[in-house]
C-alpha atoms as a PDB file:
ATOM      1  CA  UNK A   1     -19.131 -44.371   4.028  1.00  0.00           C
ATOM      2  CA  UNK A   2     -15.519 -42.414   4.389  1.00  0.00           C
ATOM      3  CA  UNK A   3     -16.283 -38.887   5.138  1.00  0.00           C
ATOM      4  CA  UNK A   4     -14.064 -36.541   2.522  1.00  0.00           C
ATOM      5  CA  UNK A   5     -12.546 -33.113   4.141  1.00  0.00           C
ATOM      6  CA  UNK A   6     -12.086 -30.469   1.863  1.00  0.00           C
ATOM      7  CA  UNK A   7      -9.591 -27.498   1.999  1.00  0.00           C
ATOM      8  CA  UNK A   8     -12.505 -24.704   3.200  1.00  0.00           C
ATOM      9  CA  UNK A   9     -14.119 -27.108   5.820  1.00  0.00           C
ATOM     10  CA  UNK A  10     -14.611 -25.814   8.742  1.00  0.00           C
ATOM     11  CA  UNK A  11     -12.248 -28.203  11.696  1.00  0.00           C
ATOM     12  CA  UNK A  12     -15.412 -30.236  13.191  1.00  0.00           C
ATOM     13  CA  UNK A  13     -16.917 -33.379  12.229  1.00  0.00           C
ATOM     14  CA  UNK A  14     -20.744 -33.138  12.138  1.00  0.00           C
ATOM     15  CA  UNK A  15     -21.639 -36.814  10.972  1.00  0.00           C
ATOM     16  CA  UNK A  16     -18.800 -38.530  13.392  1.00  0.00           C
ATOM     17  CA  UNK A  17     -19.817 -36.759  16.039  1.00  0.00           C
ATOM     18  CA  UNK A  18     -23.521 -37.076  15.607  1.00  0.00           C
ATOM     19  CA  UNK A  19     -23.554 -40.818  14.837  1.00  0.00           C
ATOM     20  CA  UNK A  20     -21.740 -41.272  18.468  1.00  0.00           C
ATOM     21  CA  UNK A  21     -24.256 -39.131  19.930  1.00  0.00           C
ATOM     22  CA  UNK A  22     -26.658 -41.274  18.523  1.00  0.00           C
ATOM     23  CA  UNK A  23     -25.247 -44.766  19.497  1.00  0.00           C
ATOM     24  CA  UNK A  24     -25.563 -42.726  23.148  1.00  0.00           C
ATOM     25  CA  UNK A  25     -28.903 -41.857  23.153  1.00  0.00           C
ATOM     26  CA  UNK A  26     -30.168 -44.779  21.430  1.00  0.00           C
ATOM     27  CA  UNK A  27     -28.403 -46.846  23.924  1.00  0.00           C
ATOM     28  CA  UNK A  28     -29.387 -44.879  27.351  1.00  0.00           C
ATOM     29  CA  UNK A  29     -33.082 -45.349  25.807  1.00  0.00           C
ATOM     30  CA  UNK A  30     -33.490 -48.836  24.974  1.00  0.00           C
ATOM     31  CA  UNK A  31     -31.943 -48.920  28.641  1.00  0.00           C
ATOM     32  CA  UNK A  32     -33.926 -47.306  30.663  1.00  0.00           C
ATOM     33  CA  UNK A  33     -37.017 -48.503  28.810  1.00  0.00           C
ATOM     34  CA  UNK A  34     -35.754 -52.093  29.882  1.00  0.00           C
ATOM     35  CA  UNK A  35     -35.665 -51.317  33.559  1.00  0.00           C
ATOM     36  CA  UNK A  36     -39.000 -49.707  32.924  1.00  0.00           C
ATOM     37  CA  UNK A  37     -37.633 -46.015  34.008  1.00  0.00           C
ATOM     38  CA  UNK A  38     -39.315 -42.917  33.011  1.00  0.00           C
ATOM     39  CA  UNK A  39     -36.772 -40.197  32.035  1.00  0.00           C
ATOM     40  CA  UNK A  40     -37.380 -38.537  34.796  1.00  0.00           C
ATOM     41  CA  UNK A  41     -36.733 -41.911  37.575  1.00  0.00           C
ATOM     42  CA  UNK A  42     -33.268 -41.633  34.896  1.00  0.00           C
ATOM     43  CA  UNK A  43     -32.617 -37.523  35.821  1.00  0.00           C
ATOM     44  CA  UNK A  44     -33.440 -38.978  39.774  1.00  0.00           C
ATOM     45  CA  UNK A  45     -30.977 -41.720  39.854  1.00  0.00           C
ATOM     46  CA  UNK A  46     -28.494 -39.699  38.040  1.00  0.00           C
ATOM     47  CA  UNK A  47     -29.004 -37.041  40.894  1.00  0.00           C
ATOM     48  CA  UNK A  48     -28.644 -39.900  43.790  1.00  0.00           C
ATOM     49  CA  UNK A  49     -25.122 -40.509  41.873  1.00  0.00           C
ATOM     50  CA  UNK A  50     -24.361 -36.712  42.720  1.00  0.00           C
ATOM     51  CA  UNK A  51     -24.268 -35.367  39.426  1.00  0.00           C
ATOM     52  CA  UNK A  52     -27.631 -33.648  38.195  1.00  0.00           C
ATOM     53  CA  UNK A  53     -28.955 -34.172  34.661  1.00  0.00           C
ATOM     54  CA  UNK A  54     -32.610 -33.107  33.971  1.00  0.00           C
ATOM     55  CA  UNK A  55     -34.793 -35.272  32.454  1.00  0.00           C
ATOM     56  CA  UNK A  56     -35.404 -32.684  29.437  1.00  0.00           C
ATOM     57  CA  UNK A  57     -31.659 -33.039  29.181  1.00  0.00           C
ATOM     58  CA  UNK A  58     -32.306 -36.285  28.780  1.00  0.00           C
ATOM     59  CA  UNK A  59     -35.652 -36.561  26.799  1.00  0.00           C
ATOM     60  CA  UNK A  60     -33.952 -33.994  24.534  1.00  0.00           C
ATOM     61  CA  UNK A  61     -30.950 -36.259  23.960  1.00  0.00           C
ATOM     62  CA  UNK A  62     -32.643 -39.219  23.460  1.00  0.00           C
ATOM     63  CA  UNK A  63     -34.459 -37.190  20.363  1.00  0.00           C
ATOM     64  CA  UNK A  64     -31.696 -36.139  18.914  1.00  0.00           C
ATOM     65  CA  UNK A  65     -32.042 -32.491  20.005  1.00  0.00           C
ATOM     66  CA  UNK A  66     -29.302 -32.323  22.274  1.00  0.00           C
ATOM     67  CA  UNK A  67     -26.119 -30.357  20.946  1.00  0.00           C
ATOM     68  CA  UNK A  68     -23.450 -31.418  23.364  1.00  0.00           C
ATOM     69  CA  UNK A  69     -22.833 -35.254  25.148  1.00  0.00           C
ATOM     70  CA  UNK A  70     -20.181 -33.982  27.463  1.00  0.00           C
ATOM     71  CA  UNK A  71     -18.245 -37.124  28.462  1.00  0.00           C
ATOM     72  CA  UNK A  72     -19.193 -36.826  32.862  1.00  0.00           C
ATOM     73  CA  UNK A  73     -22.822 -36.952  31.544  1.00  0.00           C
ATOM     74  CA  UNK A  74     -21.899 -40.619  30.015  1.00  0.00           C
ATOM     75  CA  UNK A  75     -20.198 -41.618  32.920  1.00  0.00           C
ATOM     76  CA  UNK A  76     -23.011 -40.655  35.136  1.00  0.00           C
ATOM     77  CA  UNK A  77     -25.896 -42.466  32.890  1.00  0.00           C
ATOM     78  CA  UNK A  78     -23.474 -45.734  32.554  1.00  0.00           C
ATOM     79  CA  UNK A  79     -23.561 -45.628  36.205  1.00  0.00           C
ATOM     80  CA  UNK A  80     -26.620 -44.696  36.714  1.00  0.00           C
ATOM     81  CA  UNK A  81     -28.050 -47.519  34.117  1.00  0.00           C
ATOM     82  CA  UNK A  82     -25.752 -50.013  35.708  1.00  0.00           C
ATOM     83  CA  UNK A  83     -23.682 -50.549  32.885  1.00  0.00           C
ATOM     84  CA  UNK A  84     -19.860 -49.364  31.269  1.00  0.00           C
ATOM     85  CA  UNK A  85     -19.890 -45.810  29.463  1.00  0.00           C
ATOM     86  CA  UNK A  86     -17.819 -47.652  26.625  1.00  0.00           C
ATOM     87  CA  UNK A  87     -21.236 -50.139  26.461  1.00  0.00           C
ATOM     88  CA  UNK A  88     -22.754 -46.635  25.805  1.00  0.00           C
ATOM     89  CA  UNK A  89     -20.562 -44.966  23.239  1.00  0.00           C
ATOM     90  CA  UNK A  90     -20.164 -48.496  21.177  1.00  0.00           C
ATOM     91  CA  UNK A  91     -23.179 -50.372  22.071  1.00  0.00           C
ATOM     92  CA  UNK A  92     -22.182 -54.328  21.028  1.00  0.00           C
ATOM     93  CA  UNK A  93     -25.544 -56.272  19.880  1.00  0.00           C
ATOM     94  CA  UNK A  94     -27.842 -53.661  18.994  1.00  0.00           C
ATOM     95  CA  UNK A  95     -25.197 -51.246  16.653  1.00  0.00           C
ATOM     96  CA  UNK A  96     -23.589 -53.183  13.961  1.00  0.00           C
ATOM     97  CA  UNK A  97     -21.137 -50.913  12.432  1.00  0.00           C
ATOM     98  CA  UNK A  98     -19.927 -47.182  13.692  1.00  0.00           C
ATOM     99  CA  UNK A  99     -17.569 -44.971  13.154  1.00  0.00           C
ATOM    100  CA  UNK A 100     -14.173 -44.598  15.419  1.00  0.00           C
ATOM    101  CA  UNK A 101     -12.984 -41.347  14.274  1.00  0.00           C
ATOM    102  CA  UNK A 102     -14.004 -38.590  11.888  1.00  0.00           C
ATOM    103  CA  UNK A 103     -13.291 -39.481   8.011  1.00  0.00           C
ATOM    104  CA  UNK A 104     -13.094 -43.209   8.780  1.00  0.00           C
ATOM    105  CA  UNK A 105     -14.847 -46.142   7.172  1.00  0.00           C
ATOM    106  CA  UNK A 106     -17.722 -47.874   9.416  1.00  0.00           C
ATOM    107  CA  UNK A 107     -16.188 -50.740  11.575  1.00  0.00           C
ATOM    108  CA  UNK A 108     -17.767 -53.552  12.980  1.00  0.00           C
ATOM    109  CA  UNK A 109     -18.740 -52.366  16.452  1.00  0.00           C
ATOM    110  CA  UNK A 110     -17.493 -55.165  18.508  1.00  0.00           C
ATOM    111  CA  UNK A 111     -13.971 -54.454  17.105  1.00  0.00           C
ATOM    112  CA  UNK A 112     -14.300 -50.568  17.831  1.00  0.00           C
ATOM    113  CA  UNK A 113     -15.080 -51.394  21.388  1.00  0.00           C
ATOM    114  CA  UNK A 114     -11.981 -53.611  21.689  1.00  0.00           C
ATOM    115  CA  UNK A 115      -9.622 -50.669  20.469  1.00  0.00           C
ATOM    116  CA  UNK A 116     -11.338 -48.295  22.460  1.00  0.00           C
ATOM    117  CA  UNK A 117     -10.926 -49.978  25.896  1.00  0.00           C
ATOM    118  CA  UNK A 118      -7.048 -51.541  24.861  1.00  0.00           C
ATOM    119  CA  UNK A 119      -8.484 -54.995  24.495  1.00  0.00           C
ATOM    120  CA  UNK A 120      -6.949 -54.899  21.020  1.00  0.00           C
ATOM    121  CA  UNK A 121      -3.949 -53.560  20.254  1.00  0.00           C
ATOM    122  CA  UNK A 122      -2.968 -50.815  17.755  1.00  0.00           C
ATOM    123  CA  UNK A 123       0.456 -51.571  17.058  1.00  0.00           C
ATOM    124  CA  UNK A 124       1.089 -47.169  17.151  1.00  0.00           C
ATOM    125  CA  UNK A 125      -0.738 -46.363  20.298  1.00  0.00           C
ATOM    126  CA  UNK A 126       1.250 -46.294  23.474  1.00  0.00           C
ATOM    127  CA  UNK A 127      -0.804 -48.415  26.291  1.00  0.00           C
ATOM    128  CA  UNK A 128       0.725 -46.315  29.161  1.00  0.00           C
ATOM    129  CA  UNK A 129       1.178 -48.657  32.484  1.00  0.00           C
ATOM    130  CA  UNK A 130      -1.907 -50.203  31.413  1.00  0.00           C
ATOM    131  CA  UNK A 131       0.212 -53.970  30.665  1.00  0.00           C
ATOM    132  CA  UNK A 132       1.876 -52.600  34.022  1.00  0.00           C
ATOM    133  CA  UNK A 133      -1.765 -53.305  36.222  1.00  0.00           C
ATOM    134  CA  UNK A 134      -2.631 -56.164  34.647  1.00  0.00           C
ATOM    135  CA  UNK A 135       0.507 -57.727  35.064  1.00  0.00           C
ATOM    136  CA  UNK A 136       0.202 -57.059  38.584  1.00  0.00           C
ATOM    137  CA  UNK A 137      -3.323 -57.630  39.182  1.00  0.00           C
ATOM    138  CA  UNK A 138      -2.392 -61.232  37.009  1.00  0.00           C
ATOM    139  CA  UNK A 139       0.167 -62.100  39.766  1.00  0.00           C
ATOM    140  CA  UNK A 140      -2.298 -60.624  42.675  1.00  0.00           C
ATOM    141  CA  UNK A 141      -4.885 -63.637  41.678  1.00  0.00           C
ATOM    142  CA  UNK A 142      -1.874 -66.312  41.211  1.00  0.00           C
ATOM    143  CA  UNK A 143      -0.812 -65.881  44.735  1.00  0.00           C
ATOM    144  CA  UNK A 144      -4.053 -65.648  46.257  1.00  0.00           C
ATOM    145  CA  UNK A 145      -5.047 -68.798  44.353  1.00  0.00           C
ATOM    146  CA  UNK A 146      -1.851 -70.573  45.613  1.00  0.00           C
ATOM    147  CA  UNK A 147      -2.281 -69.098  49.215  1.00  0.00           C
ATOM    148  CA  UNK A 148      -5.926 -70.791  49.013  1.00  0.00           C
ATOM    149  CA  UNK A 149      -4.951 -74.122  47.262  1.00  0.00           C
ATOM    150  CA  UNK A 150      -2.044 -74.488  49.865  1.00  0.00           C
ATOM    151  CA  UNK A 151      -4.606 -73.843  53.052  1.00  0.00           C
ATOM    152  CA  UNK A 152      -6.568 -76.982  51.045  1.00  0.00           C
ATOM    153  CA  UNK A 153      -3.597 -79.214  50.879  1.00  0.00           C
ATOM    154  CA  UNK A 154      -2.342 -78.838  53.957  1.00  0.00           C
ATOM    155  CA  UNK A 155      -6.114 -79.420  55.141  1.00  0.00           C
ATOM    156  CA  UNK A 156      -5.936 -82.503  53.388  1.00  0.00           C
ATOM    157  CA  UNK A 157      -2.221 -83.457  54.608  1.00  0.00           C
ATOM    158  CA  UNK A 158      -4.151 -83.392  58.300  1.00  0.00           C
ATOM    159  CA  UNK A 159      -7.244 -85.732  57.904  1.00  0.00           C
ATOM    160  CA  UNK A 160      -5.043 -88.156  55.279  1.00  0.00           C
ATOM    161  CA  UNK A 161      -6.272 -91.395  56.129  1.00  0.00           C
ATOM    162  CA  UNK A 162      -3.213 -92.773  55.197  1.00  0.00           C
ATOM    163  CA  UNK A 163       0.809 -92.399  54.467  1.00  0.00           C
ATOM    164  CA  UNK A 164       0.355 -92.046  51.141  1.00  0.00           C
ATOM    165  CA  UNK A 165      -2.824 -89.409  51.201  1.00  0.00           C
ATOM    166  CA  UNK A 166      -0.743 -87.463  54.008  1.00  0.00           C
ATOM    167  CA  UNK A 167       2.664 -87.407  51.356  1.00  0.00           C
ATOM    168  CA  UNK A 168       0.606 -86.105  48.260  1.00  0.00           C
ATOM    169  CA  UNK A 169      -0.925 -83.881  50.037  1.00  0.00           C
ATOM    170  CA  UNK A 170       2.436 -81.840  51.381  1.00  0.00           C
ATOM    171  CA  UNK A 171       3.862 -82.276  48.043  1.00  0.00           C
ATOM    172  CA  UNK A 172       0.633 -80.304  46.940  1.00  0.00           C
ATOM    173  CA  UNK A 173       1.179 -77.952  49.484  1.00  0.00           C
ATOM    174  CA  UNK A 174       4.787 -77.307  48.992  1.00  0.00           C
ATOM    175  CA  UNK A 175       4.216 -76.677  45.230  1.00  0.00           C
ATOM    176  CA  UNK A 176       1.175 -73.865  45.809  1.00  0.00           C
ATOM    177  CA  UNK A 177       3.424 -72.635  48.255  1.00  0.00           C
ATOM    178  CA  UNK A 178       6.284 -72.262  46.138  1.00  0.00           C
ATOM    179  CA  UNK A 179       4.190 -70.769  43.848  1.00  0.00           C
ATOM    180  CA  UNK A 180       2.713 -68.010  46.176  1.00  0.00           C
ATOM    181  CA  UNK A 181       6.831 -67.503  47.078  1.00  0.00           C
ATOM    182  CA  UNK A 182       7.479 -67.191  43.366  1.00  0.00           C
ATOM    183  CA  UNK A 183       4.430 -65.289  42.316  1.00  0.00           C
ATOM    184  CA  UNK A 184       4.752 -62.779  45.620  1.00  0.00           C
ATOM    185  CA  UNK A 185       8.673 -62.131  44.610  1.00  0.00           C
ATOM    186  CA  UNK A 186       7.539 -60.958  41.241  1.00  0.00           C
ATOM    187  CA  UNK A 187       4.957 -58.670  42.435  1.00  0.00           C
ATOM    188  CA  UNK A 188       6.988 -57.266  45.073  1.00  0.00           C
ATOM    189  CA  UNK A 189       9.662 -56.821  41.955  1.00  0.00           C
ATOM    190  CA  UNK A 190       7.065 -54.944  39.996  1.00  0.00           C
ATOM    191  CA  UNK A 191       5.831 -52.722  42.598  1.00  0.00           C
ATOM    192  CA  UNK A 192       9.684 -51.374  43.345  1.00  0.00           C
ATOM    193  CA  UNK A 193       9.642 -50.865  39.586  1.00  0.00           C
ATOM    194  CA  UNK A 194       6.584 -48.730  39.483  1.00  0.00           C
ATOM    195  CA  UNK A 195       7.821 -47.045  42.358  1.00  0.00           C
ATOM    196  CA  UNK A 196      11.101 -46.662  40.594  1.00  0.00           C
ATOM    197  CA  UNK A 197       9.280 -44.466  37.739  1.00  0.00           C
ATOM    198  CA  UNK A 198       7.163 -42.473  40.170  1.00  0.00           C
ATOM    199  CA  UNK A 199       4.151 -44.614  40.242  1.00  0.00           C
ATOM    200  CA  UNK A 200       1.932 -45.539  43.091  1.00  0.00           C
ATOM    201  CA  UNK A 201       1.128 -49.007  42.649  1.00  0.00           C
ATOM    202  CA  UNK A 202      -2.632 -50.336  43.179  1.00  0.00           C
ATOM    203  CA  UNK A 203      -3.847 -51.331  46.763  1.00  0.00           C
ATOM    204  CA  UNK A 204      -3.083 -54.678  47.551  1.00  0.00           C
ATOM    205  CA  UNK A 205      -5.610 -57.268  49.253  1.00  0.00           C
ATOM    206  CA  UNK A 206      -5.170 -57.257  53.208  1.00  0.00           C
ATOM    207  CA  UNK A 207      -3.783 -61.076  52.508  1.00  0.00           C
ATOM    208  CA  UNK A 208      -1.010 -59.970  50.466  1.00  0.00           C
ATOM    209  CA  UNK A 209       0.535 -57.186  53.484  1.00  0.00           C
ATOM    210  CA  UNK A 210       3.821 -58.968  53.109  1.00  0.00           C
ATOM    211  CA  UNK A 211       4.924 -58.055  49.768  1.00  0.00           C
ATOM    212  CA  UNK A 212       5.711 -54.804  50.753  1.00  0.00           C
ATOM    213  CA  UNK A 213       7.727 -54.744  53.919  1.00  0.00           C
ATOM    214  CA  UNK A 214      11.299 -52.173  54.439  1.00  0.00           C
ATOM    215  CA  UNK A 215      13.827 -53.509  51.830  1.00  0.00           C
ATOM    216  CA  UNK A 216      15.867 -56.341  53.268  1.00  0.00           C
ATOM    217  CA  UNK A 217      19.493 -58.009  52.202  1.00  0.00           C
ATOM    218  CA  UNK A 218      19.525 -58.166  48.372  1.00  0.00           C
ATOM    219  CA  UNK A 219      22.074 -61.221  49.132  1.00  0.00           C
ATOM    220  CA  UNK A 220      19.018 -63.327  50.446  1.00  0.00           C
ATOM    221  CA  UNK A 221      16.965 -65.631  48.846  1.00  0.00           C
ATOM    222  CA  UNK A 222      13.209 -64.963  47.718  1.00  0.00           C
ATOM    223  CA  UNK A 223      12.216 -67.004  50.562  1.00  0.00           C
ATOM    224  CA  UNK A 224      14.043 -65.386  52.894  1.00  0.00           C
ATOM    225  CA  UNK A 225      13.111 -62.074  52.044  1.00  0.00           C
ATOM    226  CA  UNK A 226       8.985 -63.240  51.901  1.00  0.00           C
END
């Protein structure tokens, strides 16, 4: 049901915010009732994780009689439950249809979930340098998956039994390698970009300490230069 605002209302959103509380609690509950936790083994692990939550706090939430879900006390239950805080707020499977945002129809769960985490996009919301990281986590598998595959090939191109093993394997190898080459250029591209606009780029795997070496001639080839 669409929640209607009138003129006098006072600027909060009482059944928005309480149905989210409730997909919260009812989620940390089932939860912890199927690792077979008490509250208070909950309130324990959350203190392990360095962030204390009593286990009133949470046998009050859990009831409903909690006023305020402040969003590090999520974080610190997904964690603590071994599970995503989004898995929390919009729990798939067991919550059918909530409620994204104050004065909004119910939605089908699964599709809230999707906006919430970028999965799906909303043609007006700006992604930040989300598309950014995955591109360049997407080329971070490609050439570790070449680098691999070529180690196999030329593996292969060794204990060939014969010419024609021995040839298909180093035209296997050449080809993953080329693709590590290609897929190693890009990356290093990308990374000078986000540099370019004041980003720090993510950590790259100790395999991959090549892409970033001191800038060399811009008048050699992507070989050369990896």
């Amino acid at each position: 049901m669409t929640q209607h605002r009138s003129d006098d209302e006072e600027d909060d959103f009482p059944e928005w915010v309480d149905r989210i509380k409730a997909n919260v609690a009812g989620e940390v509950r089932r939860r912890r009732k199927e690792m077979g936790w008490s509250a208070q083994d909950l309130a324990d692990q959350c203190e392990r994780l360095g962030h204390s939550i009593a286990r009133n706090v949470i046998a009050n939430m859990e009831s409903g009689r909690r006023a305020n879900l402040p969003l590090v006390d999520v974080m610190v239950l997904a964690a603590a439950l071994e599970t995503y805080p989004v898995c929390l707020i919009f729990p798939v499977g067991y919550v059918d249809r909530t409620q994204e945002l104050p004065f909004r129809d119910l939605v089908p769960t699964w599709d809230a979930l999707r906006r919430f985490t970028g999965e799906e996009d909303v043609p007006e919301y700006d992604a930040g340098l989300v598309p950014e990281f995955e591109l360049h986590a997407s080329l971070v598998r490609t050439v570790l998956a070449s680098l691999e595959e070529e180690e196999r090939a030329r593996f292969a191109a060794k204990t060939a039994t014969s010419r024609a093993q021995q040839e298909e394997a180093e035209r296997k190898r050449t080809e993953y390698a080329d693709q590590a080459i290609s897929a190693k250029y890009n990356l290093r591209h990308l990374r000078r970009e986000l540099r370019e606009e004041g980003v720090t780029p993510p950590d790259l795997p100790p395999a991959l300490g090549d892409v970033d070496p001191p800038e060399s001639d811009p008048n050699t080839t992507p070989e050369e230069r990896l």
